[in-house]
Protein backbone atom coordinates (compact mmCIF):
# COMPACT_ATOMS: atom_id res chain seq x y z
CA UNK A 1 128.27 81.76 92.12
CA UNK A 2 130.30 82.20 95.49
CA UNK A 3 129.88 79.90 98.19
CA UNK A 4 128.14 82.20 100.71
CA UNK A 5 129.37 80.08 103.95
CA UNK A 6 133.06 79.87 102.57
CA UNK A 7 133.28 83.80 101.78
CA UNK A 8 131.82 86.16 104.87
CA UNK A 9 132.29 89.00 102.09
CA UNK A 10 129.78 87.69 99.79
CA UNK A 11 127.24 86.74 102.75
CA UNK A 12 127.19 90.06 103.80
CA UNK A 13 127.06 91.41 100.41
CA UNK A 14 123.68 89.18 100.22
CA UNK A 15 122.06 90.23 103.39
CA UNK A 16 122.71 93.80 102.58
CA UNK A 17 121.38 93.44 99.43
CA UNK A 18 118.07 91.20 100.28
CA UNK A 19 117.64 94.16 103.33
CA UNK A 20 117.42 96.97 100.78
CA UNK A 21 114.92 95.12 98.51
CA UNK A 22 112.62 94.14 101.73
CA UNK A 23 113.35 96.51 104.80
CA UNK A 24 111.89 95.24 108.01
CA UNK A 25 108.19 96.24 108.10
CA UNK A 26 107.59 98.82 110.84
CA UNK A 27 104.95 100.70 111.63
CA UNK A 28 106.80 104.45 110.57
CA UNK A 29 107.65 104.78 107.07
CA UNK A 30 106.05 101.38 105.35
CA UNK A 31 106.86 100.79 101.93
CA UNK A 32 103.76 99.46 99.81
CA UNK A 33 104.14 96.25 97.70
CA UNK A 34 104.41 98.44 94.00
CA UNK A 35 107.44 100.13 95.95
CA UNK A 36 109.13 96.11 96.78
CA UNK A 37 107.79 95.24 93.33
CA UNK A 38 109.39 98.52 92.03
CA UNK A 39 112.71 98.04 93.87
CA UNK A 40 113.23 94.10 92.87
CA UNK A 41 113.19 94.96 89.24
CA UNK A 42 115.52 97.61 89.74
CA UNK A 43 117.84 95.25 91.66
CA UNK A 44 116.88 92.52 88.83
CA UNK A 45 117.94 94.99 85.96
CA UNK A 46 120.47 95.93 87.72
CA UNK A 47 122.36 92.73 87.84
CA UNK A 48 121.34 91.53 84.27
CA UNK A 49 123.32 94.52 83.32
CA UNK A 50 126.21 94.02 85.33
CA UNK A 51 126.05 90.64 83.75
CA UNK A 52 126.55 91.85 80.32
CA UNK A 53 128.86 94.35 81.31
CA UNK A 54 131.05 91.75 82.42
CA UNK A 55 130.55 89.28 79.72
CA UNK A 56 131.72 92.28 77.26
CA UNK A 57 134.68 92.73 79.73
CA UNK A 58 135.57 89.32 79.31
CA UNK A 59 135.78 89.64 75.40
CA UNK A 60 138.41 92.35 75.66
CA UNK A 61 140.01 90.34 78.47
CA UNK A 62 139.89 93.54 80.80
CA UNK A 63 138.03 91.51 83.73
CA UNK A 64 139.10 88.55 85.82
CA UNK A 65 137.26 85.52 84.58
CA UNK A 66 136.38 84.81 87.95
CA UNK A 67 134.60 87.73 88.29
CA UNK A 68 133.13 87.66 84.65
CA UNK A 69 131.68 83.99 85.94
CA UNK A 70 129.91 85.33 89.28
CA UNK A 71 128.49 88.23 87.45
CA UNK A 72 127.09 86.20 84.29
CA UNK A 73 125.98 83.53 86.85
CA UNK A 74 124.13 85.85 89.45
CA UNK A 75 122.63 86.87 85.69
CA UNK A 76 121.06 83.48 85.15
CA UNK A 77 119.94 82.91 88.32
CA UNK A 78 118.54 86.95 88.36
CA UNK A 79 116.15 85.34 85.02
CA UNK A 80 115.16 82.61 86.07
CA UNK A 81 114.27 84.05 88.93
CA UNK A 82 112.24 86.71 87.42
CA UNK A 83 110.76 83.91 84.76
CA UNK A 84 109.43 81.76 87.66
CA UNK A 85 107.46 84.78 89.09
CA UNK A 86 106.46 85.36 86.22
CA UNK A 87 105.28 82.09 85.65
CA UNK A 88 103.49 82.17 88.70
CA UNK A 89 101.64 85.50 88.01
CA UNK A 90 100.37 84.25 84.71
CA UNK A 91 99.52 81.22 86.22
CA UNK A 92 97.27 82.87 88.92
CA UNK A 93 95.64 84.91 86.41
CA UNK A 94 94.49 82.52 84.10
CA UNK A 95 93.12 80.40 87.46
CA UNK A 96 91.22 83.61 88.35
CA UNK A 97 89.62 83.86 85.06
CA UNK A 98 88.95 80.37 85.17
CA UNK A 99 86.57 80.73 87.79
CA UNK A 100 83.04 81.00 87.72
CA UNK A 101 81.15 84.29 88.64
């Protein structure tokens, strides 16, 4: 993945990117958490695609292998991402059934 501080392109790229997933909350025009939830697997599909799409770009040599190593990189970090929450979810689910009534 790009160093962020060595590459103002990509650090903007980021912020624009994290401020479409979660807008700033204000009080006109709120977004409810299905909506973020909704949007963040969008973004996650997304770049798992863009992943591939590169990888298979990189098998018929059409795409810089730079590139094809950002893209299959933000990929990996775009699953295990998504596996951790995932993770966690399950993980608070079982502790809620866990408990007594």
């Amino acid at each position: 993945m790009v160093n962020i501080t060595s590459n103002p392109a990509a650090a903007a790229n980021a912020y624009s990117s994290t401020a479409k997933i979660a807008p700033p909350s204000s009080g006109a025009g709120q977004s409810s958490f299905g909506d973020f939830l909704e949007d963040a697997t969008r973004s996650a599909i997304g770049t798992l695609k863009a992943g591939e799409k590169a990888s298979a770009g990189a098998i018929t040599g059409t795409i810089d292998p730079l590139a094809v190593t950002q893209a299959v990189t933000a990929a990996r970090l775009t699953l295990d991402t998504v596996s951790a929450v995932r993770d966690a979810a399950v993980d608070a689910y079982n502790k809620i059934q866990g408990m007594p009534i």
